[in-house]
Protein backbone atom coordinates (compact mmCIF):
# COMPACT_ATOMS: atom_id res chain seq x y z
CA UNK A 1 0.00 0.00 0.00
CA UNK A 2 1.71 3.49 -0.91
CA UNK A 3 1.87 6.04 2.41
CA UNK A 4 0.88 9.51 2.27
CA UNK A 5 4.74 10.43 2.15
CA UNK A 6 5.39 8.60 -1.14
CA UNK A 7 3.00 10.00 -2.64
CA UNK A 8 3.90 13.43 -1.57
CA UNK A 9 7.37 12.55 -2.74
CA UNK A 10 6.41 11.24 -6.07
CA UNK A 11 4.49 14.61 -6.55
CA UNK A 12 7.89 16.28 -5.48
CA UNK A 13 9.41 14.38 -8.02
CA UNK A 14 7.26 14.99 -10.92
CA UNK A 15 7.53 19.04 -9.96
CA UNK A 16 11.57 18.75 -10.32
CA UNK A 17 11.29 16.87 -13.63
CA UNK A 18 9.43 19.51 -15.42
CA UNK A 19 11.13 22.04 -14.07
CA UNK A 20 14.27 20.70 -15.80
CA UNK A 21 12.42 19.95 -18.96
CA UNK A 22 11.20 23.56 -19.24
CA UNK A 23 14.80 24.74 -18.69
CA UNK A 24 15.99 21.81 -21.03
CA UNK A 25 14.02 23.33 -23.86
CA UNK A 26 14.05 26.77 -22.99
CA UNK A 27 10.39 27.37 -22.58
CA UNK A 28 8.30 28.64 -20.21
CA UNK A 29 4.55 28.14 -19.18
CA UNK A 30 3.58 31.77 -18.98
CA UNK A 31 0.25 32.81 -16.74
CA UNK A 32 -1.24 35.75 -17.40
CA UNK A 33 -1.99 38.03 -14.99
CA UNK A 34 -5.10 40.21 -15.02
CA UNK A 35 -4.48 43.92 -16.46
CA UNK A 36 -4.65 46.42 -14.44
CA UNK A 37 -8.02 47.54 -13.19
CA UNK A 38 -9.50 51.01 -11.60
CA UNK A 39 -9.56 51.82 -8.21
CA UNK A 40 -12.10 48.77 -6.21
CA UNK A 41 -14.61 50.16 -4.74
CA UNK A 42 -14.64 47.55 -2.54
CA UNK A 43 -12.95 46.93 0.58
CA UNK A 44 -9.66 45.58 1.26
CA UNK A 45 -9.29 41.97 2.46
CA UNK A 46 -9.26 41.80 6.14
CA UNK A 47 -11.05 44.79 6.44
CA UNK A 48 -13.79 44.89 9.33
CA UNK A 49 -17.38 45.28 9.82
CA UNK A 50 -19.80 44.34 11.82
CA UNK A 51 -23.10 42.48 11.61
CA UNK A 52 -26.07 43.37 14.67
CA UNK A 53 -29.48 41.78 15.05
CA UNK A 54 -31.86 42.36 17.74
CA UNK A 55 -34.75 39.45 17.86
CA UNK A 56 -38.23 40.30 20.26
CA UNK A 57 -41.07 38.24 20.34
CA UNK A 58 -44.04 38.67 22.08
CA UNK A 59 -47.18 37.09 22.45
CA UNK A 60 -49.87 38.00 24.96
CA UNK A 61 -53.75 36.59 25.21
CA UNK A 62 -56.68 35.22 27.01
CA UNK A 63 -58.73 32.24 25.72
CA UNK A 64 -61.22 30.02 27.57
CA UNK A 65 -61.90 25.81 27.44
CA UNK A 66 -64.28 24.62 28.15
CA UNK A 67 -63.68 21.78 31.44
CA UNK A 68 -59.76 22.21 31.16
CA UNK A 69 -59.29 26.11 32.16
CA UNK A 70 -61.90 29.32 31.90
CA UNK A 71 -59.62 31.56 31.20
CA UNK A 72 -56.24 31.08 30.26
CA UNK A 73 -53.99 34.49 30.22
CA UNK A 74 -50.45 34.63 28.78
CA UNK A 75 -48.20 37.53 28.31
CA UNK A 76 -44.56 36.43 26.66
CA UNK A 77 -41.92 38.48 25.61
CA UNK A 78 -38.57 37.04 24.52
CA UNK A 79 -35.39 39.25 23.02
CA UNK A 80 -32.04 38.00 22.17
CA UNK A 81 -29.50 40.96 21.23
CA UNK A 82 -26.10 39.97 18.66
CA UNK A 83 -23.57 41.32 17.63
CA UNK A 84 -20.64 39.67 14.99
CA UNK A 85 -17.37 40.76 13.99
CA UNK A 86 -17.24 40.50 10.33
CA UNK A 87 -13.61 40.61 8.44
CA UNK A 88 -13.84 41.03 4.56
CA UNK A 89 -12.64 38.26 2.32
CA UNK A 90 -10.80 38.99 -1.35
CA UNK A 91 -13.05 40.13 -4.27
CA UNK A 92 -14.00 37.60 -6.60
CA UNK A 93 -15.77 36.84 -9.99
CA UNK A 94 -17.94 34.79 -8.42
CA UNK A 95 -19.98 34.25 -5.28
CA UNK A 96 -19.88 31.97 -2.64
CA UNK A 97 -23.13 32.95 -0.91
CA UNK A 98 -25.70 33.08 -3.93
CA UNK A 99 -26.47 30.29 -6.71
CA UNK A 100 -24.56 30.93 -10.02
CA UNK A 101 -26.25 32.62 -12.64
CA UNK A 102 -26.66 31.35 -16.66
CA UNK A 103 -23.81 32.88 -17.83
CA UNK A 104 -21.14 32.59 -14.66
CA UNK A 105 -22.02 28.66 -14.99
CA UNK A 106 -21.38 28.63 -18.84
CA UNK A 107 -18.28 29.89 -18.21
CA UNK A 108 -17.09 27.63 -15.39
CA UNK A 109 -18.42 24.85 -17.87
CA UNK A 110 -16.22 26.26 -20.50
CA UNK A 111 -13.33 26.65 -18.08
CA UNK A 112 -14.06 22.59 -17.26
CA UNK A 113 -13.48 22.11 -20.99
CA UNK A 114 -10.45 23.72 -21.51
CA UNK A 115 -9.00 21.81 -18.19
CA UNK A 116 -9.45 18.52 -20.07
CA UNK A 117 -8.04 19.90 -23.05
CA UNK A 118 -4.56 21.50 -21.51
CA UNK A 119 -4.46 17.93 -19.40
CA UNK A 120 -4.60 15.77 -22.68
CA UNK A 121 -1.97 17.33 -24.68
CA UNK A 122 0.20 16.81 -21.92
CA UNK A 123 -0.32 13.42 -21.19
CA UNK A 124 2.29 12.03 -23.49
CA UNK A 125 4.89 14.15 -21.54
CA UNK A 126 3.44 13.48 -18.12
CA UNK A 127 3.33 9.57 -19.14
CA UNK A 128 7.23 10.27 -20.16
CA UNK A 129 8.07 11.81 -17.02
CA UNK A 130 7.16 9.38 -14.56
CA UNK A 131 8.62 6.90 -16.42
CA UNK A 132 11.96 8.85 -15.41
CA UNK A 133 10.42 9.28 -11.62
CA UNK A 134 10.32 5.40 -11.82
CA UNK A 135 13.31 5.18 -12.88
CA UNK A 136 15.45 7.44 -10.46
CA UNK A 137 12.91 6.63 -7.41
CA UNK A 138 14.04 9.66 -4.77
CA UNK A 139 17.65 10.41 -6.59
CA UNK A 140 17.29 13.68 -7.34
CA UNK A 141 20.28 14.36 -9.22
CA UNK A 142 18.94 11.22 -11.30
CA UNK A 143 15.77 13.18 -12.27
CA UNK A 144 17.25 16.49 -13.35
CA UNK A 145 19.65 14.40 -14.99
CA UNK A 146 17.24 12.29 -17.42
CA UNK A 147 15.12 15.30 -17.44
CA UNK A 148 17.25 17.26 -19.30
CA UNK A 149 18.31 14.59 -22.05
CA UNK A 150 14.81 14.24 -22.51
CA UNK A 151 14.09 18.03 -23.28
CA UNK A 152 17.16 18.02 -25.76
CA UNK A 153 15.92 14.80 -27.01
CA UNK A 154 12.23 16.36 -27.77
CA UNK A 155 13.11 19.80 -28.91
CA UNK A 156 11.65 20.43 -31.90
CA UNK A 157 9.63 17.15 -31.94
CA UNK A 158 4.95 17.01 -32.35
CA UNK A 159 5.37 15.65 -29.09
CA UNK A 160 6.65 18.38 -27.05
CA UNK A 161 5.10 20.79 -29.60
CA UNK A 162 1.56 19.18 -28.49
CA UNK A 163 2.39 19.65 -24.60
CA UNK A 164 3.63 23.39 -24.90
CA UNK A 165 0.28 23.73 -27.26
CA UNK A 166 -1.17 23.84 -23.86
CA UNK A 167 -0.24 27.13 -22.79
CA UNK A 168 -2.98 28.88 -23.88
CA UNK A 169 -5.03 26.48 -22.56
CA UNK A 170 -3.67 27.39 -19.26
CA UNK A 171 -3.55 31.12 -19.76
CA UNK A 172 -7.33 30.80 -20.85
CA UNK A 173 -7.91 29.13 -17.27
CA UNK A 174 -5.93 31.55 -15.37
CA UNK A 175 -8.51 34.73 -16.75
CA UNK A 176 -10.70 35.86 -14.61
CA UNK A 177 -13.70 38.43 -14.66
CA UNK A 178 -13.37 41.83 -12.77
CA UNK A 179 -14.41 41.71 -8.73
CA UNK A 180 -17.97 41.78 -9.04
CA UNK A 181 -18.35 39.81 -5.30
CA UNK A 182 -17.12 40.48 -2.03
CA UNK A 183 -18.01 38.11 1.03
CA UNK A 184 -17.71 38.96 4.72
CA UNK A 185 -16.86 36.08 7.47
CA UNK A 186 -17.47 35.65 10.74
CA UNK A 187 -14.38 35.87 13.43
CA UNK A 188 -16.65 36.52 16.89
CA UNK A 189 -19.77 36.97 17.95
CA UNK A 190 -21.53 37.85 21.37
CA UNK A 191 -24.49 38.62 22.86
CA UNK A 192 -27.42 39.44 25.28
CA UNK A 193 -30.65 38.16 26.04
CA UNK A 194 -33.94 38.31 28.65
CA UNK A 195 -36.62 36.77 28.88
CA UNK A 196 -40.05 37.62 31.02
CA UNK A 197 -42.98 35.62 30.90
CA UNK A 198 -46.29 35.29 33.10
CA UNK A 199 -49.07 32.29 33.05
CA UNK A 200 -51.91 32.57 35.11
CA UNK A 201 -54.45 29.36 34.74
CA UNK A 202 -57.79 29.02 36.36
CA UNK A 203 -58.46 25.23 36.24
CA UNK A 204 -62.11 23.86 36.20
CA UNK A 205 -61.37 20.03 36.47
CA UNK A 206 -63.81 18.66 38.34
CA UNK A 207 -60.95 17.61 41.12
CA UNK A 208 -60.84 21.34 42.22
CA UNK A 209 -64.77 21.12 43.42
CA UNK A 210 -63.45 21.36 46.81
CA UNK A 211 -61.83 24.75 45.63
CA UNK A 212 -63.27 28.06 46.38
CA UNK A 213 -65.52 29.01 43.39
CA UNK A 214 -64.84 24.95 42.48
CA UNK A 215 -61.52 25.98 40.76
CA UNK A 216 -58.21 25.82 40.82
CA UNK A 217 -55.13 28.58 39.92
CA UNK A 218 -51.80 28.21 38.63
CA UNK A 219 -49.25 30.40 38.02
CA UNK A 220 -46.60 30.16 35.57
CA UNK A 221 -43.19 32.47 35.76
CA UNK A 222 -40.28 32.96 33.10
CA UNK A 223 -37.44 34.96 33.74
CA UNK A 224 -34.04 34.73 32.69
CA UNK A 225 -31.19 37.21 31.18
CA UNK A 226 -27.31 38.12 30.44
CA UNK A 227 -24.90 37.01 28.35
CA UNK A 228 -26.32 34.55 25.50
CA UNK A 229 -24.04 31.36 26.63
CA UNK A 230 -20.87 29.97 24.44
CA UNK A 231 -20.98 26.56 22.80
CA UNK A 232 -19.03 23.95 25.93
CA UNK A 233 -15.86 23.59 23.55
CA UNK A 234 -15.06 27.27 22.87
CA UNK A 235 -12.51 27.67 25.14
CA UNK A 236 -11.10 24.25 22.71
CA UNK A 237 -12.05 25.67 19.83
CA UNK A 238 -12.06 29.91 19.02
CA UNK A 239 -13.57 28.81 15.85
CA UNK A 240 -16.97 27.80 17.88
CA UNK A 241 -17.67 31.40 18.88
CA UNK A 242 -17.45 32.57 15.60
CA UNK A 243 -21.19 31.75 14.13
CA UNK A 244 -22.55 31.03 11.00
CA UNK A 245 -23.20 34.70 10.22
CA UNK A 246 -21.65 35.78 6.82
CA UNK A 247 -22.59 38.86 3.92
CA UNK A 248 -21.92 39.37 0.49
CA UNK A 249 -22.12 42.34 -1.78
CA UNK A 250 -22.48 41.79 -5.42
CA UNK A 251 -21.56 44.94 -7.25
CA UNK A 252 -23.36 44.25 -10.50
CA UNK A 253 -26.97 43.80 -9.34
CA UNK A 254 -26.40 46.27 -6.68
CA UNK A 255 -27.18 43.57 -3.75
CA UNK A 256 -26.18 42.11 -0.53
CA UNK A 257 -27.17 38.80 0.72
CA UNK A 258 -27.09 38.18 4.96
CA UNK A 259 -27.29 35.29 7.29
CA UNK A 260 -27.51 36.58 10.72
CA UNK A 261 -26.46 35.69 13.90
CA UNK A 262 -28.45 33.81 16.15
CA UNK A 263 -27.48 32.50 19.51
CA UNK A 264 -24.91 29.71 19.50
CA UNK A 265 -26.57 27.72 22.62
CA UNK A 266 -30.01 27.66 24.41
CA UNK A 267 -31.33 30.15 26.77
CA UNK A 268 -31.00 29.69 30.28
CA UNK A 269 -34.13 30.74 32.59
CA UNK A 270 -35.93 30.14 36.15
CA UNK A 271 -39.30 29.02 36.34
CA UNK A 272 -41.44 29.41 39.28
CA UNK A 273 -44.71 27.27 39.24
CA UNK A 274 -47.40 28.60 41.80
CA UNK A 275 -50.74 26.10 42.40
CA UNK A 276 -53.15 24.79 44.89
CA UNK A 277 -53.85 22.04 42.58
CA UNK A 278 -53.88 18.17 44.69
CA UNK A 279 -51.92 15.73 43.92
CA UNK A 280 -53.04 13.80 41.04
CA UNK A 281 -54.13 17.03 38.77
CA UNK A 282 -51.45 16.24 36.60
CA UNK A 283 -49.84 12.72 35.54
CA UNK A 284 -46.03 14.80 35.92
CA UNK A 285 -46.29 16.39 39.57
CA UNK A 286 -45.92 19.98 39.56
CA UNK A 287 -41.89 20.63 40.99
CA UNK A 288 -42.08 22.77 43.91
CA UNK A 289 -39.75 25.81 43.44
CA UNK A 290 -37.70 27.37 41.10
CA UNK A 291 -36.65 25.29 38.48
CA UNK A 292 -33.39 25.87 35.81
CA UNK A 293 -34.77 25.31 32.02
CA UNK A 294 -33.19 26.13 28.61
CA UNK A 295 -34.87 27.97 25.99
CA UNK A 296 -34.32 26.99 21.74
CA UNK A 297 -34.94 30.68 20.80
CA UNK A 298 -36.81 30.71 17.42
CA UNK A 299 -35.65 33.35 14.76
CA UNK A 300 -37.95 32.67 11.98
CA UNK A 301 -41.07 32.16 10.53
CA UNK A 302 -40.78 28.42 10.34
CA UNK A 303 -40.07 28.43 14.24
CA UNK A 304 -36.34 27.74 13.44
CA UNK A 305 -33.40 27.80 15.99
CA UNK A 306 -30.96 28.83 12.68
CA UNK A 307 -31.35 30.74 9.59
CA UNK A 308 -31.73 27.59 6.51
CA UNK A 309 -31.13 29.94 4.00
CA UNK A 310 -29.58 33.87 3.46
CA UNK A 311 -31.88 36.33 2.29
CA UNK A 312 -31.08 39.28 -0.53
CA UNK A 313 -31.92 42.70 -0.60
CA UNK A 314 -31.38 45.67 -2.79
CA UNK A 315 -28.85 48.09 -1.46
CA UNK A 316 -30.11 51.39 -0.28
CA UNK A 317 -26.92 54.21 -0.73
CA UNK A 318 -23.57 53.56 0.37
CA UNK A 319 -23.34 49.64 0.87
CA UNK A 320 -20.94 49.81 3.36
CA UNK A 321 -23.92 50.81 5.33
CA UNK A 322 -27.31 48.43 5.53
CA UNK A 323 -30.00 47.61 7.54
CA UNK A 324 -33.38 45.92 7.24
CA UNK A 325 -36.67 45.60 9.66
CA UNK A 326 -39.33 42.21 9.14
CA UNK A 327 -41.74 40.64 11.32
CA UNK A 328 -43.08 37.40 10.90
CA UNK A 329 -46.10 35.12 12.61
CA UNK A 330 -44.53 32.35 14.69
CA UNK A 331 -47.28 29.54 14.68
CA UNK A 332 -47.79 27.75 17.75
CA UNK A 333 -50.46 26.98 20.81
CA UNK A 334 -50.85 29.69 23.40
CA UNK A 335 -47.80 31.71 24.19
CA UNK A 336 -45.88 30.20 21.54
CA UNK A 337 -48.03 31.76 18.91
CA UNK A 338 -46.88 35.92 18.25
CA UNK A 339 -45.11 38.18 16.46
CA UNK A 340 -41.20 38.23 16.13
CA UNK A 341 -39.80 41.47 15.03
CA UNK A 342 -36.27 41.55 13.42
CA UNK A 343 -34.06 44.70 13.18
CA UNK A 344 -30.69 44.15 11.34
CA UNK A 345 -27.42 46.14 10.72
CA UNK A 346 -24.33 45.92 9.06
CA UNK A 347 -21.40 48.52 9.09
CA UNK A 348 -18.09 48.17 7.27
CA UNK A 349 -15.48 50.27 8.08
């Protein structure tokens, strides 16, 4: 079985060898370097920006059943607060955020072509070469060697006039479009959070007859905030408290597409659960006392913990700075049905 090693070494190898047969024939491999272009008005790479959201939900109501609870009242309101340090990667021809459009996949499929063209006409050379690799094994001075007779022995000849036919092949490959894109990673990301929620429940099972009015209450309170917890193996791993937030501005069809932050671990919070209900109401027993729970904060229309999917908007001025407002229905029973608002910024420097 070959090791990782060898095969690094063969690939070492094969390098050296056509070095020396370039040199041997006094030809070059030229790559062509993009022209010049105007002033980019985009950032520099490594430049830094940032990306805020603030998420609040609320949800407040009253509704009656009738022999489980007459009424039940809810009031919920739930806000997580983000903030992520963005740093700005190279402009490029093509995005990394946003689906390819007709033409940009033509020309990768175009680019694909002319890959397996430059590789064919070199395959009689390449199939030369390691013959000498073979040959040698890890002699160096053996390779540059047989290298060179070889390039004297070719010059001239359809063979290495088919490999060095390849060069515009390669130069072809080695074009590239003006900046059109420019994505923004993640390096950190932090945050606050609070939540503050009340349930009050009169119960009409017919085990609180003994009850005054022949009913039961229980009362339900939420309440939790600070510092929106780091995933267990940050300290391990910086690259946990990072996020999944990104941007990207696309110059041509004056856009930017965002995923935003959202918290990077549940919620903690203290609940307090307040009844003269007897034993037996429920099939759990109520706990007595506060209890610690987590909450999966939703930041989406679908109920979702994380953003799927980025979302595009137009840019409005100056994209350097952006910012967007939505809110969105959260379907659910009770206090988990109501209205999520989400305000969004980003700044570049």
């Amino acid at each position: 079985m070959r090791t990782a090693a060898r095969e690094v070494g063969d690939l070492a190898r094969f390098g050296l060898a056509m070095r020396c047969i370039c040199a041997a024939v006094a030809m070059t491999v030229s790559v062509m370097t993009p022209a010049a272009r105007a002033a980019d008005p985009l950032a520099a790479a490594g430049a830094k920006a940032t990306l805020s959201v603030e998420y609040v939900y609320e949800s407040a109501g009253k509704k009656s059943s009738e022999g489980m609870y007459d009424p039940y009242e809810w009031r919920v309101k739930r806000s997580a607060s983000l903030v992520a340090n963005l740093a700005a990667q190279a402009a490029t021809a093509m995005p990394t955020m946003q689906a390819l459009d007709a033409s940009q996949t033509a020309e990768l499929k175009g680019k694909e072509a002319t890959a397996k063209s430059a590789q064919k006409k070199m395959e009689p050379l390449m199939a030369d070469v390691q013959k000498i690799i073979e040959k040698c094994g890890e002699d160096e001075a053996c390779i540059t060697r047989e290298t060179q007779k070889m390039g004297e022995a070719l010059r001239g000849t359809k063979e290495m006039d088919t490999a060095m036919s390849a060069k515009k092949d390669i130069q072809d490959l080695s074009k590239q479009g003006p900046p059109r894109y420019q994505a923004w990673r993640p390096t950190l990301q932090k945050g606050t959070y609070a939540i503050d929620e009340t349930v009050h429940i009169s119960v009409t099972d017919p085990i609180c007859t003994g009850k005054p009015r022949h009913r039961c209450t229980r009362d339900e309170v939420r309440k939790g905030s600070g510092e929106i917890p780091l995933p267990l193996d940050a300290k391990k791993n910086p690259g946990a408290i990072a996020g999944g937030s990104a941007v990207e501005v696309d110059t041509v069809k004056n856009t930017m597409t965002v995923t935003l932050p959202v918290p990077l671990f549940p919620l903690p919070y203290t609940e307090t659960i307040t009844t003269d209900e007897p034993e037996g109401t429920h099939d759990t027993p109520t706990p007595r006392g506060p209890q610690q729970k987590l909450l999966r904060f939703r930041v989406d229309a679908a109920g979702n913990v994380t953003h799927d999917k980025p979302f595009t908007v137009p840019l409005k001025g100056a994209w350097r700075s952006q910012s967007g407002e939505e809110v969105v229905t959260l379907k659910g029973e009770l206090g988990d049905a109501g209205k999520l608002t989400v305000r969004w910024r980003f700044s570049a420097q």
